[in-house]
N, C-alpha and C. Protein backbone atom coordinates (compact mmCIF):
# COMPACT_ATOMS: atom_id res chain seq x y z
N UNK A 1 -15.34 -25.88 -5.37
CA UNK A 1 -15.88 -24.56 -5.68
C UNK A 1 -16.73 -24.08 -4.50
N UNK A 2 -16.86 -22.60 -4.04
CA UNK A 2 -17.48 -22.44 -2.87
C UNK A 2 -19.13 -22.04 -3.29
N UNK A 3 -19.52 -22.39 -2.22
CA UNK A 3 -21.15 -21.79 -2.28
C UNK A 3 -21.43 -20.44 -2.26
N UNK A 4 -22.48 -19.59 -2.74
CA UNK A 4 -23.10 -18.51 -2.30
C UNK A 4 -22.72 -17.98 -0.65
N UNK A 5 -23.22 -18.43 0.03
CA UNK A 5 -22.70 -19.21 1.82
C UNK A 5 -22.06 -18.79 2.02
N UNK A 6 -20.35 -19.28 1.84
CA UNK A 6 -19.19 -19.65 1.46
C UNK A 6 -18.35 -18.09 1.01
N UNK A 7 -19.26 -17.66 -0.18
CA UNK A 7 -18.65 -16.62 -0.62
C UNK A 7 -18.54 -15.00 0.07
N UNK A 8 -20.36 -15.35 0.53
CA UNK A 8 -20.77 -14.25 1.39
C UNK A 8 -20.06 -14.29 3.04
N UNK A 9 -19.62 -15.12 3.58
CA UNK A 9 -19.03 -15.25 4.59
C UNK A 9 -17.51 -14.93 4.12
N UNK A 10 -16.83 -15.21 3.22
CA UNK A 10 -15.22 -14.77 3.02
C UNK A 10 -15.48 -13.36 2.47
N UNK A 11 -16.52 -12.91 1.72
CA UNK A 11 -15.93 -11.52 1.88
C UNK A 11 -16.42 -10.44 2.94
N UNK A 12 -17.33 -11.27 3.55
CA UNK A 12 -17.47 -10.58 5.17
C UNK A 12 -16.32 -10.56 5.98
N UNK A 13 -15.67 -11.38 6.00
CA UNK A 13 -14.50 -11.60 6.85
C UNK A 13 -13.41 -10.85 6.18
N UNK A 14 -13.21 -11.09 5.05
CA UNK A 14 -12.02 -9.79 4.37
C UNK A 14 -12.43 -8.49 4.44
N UNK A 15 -13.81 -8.30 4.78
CA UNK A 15 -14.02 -7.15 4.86
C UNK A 15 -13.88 -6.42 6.13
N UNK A 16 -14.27 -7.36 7.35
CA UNK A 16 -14.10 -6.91 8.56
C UNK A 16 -12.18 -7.35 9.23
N UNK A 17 -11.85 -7.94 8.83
CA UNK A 17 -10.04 -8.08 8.53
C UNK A 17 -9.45 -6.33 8.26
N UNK A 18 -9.89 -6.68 6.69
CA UNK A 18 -9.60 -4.85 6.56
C UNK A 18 -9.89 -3.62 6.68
N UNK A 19 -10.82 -4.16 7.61
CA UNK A 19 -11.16 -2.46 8.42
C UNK A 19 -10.47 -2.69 10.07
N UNK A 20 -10.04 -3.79 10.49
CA UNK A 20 -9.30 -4.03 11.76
C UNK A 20 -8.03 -3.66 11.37
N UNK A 21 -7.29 -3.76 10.14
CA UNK A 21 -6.16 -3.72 9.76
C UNK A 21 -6.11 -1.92 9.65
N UNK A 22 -6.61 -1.47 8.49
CA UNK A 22 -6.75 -0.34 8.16
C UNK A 22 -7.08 0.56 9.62
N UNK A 23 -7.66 0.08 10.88
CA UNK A 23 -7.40 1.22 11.96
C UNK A 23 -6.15 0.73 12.78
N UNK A 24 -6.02 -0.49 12.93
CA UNK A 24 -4.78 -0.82 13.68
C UNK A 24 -3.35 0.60 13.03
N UNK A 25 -3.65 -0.04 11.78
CA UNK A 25 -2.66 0.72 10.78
C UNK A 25 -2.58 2.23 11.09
N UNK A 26 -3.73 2.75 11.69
CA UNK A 26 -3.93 4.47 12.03
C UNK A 26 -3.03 4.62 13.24
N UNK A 27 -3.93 3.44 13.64
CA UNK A 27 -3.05 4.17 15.24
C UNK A 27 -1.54 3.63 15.06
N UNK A 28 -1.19 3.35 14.73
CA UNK A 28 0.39 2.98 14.65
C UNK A 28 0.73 4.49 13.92
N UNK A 29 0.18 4.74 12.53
CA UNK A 29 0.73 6.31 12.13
C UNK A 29 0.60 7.33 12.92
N UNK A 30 -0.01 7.27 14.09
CA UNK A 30 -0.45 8.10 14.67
C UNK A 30 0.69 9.01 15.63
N UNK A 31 1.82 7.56 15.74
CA UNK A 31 3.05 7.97 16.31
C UNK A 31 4.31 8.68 15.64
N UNK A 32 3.91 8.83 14.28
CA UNK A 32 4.38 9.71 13.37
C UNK A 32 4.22 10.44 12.60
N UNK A 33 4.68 11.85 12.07
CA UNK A 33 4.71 12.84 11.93
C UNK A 33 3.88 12.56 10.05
N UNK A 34 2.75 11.78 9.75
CA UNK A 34 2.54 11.28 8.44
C UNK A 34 1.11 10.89 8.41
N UNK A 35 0.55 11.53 7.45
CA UNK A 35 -0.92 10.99 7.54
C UNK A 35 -1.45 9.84 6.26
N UNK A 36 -2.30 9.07 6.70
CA UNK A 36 -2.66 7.33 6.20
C UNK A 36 -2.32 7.94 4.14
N UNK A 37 -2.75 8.88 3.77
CA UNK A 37 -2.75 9.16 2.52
C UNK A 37 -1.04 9.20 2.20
N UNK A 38 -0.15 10.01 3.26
CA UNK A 38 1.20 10.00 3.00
C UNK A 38 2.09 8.59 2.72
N UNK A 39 1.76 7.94 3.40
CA UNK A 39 2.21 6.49 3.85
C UNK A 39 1.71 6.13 2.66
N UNK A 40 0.38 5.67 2.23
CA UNK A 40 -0.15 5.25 1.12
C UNK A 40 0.92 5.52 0.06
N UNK A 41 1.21 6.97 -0.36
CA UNK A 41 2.07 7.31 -1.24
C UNK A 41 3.58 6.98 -0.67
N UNK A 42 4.23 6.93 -0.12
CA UNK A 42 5.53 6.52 0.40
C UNK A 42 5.63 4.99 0.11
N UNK A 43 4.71 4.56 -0.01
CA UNK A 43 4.44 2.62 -0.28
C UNK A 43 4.71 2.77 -1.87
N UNK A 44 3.99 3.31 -2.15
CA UNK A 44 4.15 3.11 -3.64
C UNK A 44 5.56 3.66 -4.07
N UNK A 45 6.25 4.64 -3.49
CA UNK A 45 7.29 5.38 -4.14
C UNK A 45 8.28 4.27 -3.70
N UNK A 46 8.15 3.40 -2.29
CA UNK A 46 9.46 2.64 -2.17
C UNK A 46 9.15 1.03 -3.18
N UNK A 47 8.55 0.78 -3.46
CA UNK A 47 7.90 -0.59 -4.27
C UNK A 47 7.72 0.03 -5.66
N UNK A 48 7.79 0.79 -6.59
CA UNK A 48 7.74 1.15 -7.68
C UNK A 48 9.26 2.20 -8.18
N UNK A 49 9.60 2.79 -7.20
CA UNK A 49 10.52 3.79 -6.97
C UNK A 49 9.67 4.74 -7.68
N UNK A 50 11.16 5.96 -8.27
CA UNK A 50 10.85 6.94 -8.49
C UNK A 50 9.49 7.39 -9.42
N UNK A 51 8.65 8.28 -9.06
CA UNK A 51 7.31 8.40 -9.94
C UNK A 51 6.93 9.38 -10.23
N UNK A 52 6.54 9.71 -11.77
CA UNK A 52 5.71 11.13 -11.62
C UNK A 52 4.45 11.71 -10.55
N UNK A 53 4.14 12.57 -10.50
CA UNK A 53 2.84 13.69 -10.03
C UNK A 53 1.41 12.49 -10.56
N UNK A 54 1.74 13.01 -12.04
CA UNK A 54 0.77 11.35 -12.64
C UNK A 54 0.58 9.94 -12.42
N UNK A 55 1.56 9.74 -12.26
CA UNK A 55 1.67 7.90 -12.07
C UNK A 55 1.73 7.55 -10.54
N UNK A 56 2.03 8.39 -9.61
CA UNK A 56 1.73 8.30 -8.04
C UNK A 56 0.18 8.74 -8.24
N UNK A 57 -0.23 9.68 -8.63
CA UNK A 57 -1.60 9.92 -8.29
C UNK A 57 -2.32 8.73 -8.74
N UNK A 58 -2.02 8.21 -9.81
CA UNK A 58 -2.81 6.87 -10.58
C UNK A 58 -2.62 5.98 -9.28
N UNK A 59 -1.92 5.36 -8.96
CA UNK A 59 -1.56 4.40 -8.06
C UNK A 59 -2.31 4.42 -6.48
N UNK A 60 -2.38 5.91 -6.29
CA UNK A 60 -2.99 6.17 -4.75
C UNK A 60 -4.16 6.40 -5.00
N UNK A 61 -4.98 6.67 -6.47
CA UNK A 61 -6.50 7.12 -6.78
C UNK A 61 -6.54 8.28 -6.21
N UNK A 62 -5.94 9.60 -6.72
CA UNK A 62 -6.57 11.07 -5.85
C UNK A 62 -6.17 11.37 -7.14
N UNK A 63 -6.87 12.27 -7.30
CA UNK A 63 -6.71 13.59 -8.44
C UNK A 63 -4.72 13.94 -8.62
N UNK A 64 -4.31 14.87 -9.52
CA UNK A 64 -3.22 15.16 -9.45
C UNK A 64 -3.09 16.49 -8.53
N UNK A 65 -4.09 17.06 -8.77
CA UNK A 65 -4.14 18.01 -7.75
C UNK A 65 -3.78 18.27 -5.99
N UNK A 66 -4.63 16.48 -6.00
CA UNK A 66 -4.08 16.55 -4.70
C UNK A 66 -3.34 16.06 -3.92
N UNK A 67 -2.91 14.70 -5.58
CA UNK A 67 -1.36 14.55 -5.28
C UNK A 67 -0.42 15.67 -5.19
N UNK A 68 -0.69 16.37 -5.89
CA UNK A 68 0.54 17.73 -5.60
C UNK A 68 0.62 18.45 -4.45
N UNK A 69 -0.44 18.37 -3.98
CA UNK A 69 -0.78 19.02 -2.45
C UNK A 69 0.17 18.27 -1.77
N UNK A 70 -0.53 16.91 -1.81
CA UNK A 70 -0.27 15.88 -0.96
C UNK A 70 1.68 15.78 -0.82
N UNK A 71 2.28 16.11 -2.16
CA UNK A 71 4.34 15.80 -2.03
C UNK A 71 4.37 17.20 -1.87
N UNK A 72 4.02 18.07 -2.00
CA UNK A 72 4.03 19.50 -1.36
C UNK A 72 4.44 19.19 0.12
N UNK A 73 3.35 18.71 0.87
CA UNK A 73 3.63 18.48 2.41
C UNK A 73 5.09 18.12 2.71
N UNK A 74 4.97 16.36 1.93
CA UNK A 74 5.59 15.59 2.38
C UNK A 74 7.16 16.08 1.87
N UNK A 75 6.96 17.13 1.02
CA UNK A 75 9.01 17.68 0.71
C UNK A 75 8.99 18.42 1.50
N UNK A 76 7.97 19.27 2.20
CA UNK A 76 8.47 20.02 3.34
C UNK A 76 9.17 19.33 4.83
N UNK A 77 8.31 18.12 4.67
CA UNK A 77 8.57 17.47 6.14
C UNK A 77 9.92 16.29 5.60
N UNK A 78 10.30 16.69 4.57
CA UNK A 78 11.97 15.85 3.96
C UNK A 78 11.65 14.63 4.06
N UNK A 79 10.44 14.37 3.26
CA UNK A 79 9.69 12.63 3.09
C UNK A 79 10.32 12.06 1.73
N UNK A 80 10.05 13.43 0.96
CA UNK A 80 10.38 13.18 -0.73
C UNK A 80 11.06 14.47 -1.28
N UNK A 81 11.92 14.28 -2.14
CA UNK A 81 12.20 15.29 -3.14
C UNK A 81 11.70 15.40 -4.94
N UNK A 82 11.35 16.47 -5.25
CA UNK A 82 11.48 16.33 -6.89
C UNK A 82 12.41 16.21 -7.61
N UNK A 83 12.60 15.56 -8.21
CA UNK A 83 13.79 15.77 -9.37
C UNK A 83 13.63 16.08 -10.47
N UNK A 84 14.16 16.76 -11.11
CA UNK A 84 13.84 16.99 -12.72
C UNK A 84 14.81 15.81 -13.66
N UNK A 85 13.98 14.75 -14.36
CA UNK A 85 14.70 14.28 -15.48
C UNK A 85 16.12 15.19 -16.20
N UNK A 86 17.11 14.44 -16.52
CA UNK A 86 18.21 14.66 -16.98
C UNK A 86 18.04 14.87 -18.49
N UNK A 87 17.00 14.24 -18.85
CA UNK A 87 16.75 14.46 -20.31
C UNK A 87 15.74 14.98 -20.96
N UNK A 88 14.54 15.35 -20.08
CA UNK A 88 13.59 16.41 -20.61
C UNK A 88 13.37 17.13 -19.01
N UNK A 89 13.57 18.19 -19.15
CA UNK A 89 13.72 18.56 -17.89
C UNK A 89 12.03 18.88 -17.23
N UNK A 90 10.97 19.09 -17.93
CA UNK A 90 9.84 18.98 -17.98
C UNK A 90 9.51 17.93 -17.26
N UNK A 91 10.22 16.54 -17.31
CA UNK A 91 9.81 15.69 -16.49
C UNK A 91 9.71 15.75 -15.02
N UNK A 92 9.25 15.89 -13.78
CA UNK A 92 9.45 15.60 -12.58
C UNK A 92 9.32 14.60 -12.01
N UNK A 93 10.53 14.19 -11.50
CA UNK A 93 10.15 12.79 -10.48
C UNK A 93 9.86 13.05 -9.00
N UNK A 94 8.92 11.96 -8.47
CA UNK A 94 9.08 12.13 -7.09
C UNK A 94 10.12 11.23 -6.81
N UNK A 95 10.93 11.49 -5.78
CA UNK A 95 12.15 10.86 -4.97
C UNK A 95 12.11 10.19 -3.44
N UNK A 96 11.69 8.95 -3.07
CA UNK A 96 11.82 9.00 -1.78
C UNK A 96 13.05 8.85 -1.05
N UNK A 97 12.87 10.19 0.30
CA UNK A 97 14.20 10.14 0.61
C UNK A 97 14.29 8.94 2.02
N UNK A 98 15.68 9.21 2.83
CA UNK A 98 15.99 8.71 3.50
C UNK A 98 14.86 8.95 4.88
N UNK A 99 14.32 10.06 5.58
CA UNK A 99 13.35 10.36 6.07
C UNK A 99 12.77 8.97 6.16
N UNK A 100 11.73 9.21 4.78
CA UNK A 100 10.51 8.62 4.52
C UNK A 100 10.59 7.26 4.20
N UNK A 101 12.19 6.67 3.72
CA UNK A 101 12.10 5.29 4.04
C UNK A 101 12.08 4.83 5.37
N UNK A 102 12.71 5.63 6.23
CA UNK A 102 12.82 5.15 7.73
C UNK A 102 11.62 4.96 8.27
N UNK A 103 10.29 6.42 8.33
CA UNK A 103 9.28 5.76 8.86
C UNK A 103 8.40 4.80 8.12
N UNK A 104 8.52 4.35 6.87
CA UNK A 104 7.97 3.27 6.13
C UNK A 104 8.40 1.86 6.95
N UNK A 105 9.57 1.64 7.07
CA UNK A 105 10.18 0.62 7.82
C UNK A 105 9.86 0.47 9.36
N UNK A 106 9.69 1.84 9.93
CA UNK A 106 8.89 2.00 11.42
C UNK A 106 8.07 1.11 11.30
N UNK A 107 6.95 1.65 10.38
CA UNK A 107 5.56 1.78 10.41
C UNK A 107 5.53 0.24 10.28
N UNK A 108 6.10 -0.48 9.48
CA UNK A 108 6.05 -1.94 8.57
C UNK A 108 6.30 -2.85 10.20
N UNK A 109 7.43 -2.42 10.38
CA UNK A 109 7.86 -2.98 11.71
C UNK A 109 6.67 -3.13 12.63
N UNK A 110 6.15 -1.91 13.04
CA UNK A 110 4.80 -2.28 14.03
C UNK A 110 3.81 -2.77 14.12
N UNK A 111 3.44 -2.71 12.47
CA UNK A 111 2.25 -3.70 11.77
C UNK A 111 2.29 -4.79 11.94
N UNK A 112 3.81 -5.37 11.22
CA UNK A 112 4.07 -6.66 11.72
C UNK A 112 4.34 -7.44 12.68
N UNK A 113 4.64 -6.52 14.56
CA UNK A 113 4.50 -7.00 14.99
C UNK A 113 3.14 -7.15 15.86
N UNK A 114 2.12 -6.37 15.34
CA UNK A 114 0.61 -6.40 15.60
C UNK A 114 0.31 -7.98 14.69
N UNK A 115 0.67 -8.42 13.64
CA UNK A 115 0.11 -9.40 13.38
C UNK A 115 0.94 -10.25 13.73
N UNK A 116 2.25 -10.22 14.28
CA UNK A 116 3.15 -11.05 15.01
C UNK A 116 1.85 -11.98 16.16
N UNK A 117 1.20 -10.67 16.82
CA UNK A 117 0.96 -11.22 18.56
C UNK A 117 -0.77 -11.51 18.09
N UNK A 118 -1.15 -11.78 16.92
CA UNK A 118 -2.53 -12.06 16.83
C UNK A 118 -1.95 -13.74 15.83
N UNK A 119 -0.64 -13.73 15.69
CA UNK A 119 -0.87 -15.22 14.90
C UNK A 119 -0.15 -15.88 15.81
N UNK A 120 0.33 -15.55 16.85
CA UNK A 120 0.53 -16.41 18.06
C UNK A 120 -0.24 -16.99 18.52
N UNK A 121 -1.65 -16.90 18.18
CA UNK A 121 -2.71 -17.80 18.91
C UNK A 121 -2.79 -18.82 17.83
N UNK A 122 -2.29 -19.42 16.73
CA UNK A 122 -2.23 -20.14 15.77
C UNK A 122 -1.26 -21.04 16.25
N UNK A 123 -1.83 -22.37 15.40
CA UNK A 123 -0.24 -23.06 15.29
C UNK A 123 0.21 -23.04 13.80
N UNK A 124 1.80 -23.55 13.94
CA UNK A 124 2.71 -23.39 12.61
C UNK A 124 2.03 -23.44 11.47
N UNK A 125 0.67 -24.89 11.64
CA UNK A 125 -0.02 -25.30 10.40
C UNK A 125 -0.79 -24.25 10.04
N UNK A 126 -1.46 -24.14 10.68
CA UNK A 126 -2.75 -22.88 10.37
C UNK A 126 -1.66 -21.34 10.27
N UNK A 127 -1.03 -20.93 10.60
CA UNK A 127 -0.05 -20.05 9.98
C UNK A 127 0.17 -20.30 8.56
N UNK A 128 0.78 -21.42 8.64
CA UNK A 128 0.74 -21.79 6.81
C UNK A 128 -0.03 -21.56 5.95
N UNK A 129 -1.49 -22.26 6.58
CA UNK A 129 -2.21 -22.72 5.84
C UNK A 129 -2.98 -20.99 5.46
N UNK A 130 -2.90 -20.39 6.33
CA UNK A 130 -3.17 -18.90 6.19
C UNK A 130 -2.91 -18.12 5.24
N UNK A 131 -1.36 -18.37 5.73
CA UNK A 131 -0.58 -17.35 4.30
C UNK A 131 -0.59 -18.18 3.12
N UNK A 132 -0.84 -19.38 2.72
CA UNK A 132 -0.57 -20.19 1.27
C UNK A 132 -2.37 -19.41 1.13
N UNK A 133 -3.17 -19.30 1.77
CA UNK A 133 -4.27 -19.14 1.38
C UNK A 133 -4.77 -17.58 0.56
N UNK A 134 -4.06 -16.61 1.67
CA UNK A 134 -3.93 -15.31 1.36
C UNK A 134 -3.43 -15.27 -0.17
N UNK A 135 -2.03 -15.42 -0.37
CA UNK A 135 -0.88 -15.55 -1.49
C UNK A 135 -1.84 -16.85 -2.82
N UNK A 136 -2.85 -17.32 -2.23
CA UNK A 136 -3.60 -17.41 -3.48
C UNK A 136 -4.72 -16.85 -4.35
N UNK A 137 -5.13 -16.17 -2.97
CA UNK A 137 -6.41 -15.21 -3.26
C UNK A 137 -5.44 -13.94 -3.61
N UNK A 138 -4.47 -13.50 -3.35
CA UNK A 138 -4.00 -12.95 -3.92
C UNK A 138 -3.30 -13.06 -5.40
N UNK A 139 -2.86 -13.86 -5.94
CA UNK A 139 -2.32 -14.35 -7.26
C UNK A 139 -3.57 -14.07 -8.03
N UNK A 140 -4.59 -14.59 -7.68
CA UNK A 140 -5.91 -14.62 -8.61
C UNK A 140 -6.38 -13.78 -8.71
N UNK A 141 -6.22 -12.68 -7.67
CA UNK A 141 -6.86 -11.28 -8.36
C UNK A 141 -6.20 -10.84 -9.00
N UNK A 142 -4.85 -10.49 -9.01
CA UNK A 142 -3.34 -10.32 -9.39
C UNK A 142 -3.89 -10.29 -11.03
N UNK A 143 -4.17 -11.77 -11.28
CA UNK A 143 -4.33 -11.99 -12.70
C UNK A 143 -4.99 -12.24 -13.45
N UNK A 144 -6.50 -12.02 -12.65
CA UNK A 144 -7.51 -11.61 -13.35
C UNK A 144 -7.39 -9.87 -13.51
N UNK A 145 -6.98 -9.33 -12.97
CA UNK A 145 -6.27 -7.82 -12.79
C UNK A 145 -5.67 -7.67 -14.02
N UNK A 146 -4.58 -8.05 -14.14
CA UNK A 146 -3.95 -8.48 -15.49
C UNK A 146 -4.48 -8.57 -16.81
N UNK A 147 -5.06 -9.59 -16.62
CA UNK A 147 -6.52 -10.15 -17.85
C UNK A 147 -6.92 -9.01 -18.55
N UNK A 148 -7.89 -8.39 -17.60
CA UNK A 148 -8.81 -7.28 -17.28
C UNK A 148 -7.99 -6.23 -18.00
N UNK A 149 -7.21 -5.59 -17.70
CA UNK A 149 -6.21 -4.71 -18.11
C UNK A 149 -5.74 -4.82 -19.59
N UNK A 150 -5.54 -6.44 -20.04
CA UNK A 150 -5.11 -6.50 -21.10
C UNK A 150 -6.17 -6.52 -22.49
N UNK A 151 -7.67 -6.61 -21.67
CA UNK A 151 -8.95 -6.78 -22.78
C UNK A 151 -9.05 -5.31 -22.68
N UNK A 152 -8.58 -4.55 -21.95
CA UNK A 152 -8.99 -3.02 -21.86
C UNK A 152 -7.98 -2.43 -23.01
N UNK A 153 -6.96 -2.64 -23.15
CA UNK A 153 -6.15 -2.49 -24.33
C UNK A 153 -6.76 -2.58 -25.80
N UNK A 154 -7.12 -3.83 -25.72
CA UNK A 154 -7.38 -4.58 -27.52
C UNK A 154 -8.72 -3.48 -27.58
């Protein structure tokens, strides 16, 4: 179990991780025609697929308002389309198109090879031991997330 110490030092370090990540991540968008909020939403539309106005805004945390702003843009610049449900036509989906998967895959591509040339100073083990570490701290929020969600129900 970790110490006080321990704890305050790992989330210093996840904290200063994801603010190195989160600008690396800028300047890479920077080479395309998409701003950090667009991308944000283009992540969710290719990993969830198609989504309402509502359930993208839930997912990215902005109002619906300015999710609507926000796929306003991005159907002009042929990122996403709406669709209307086949069976209540009231429904709208967002659609990601071909566009907006491409620079998702750009973007993924350059990230990864930014953390390509920073885990080159690692060896195989500590690579491992990295990602088994990440992918556990991740599981556990995952499902205390879960938990949480499900006492919010009852």
């Amino acid at each position: 179990m970790a110490d006080q110490t321990q704890v305050a030092g790992i989330e210093k370090s996840l904290r200063h991780v994801s603010y190195i990540v989160k600008q690396k991540g800028r300047e890479i968008l920077n080479q395309f025609p998409i701003t950090p909020p667009q991308f944000v939403a283009l992540q969710w539309l290719q990993e969830e697929g198609e989504m309402t106005i509502g359930g993208l805004s839930q997912k990215i945390s902005l109002a619906c308002s300015t999710t609507t702003d926000l796929v306003d843009r991005m159907e002009k610049n042929d990122l996403v389309e709406r669709v209307k449900d086949k069976k209540d036509r009231r429904v709208v989906y967002i659609h990601l198109l071909e566009k907006g998967e491409n620079i998702i895959k750009e973007v993924v591509k350059e990230r990864q090879l930014y953390l390509h040339n920073i885990l080159s100073h690692f060896s195989a083990e500590e690579v491992r031991n990295v990602e088994q570490s990440i992918m556990m701290l991740h599981d556990c929020m995952t499902s205390v997330e879960v938990e949480k969600e499900r006492e919010d129900i009852k």
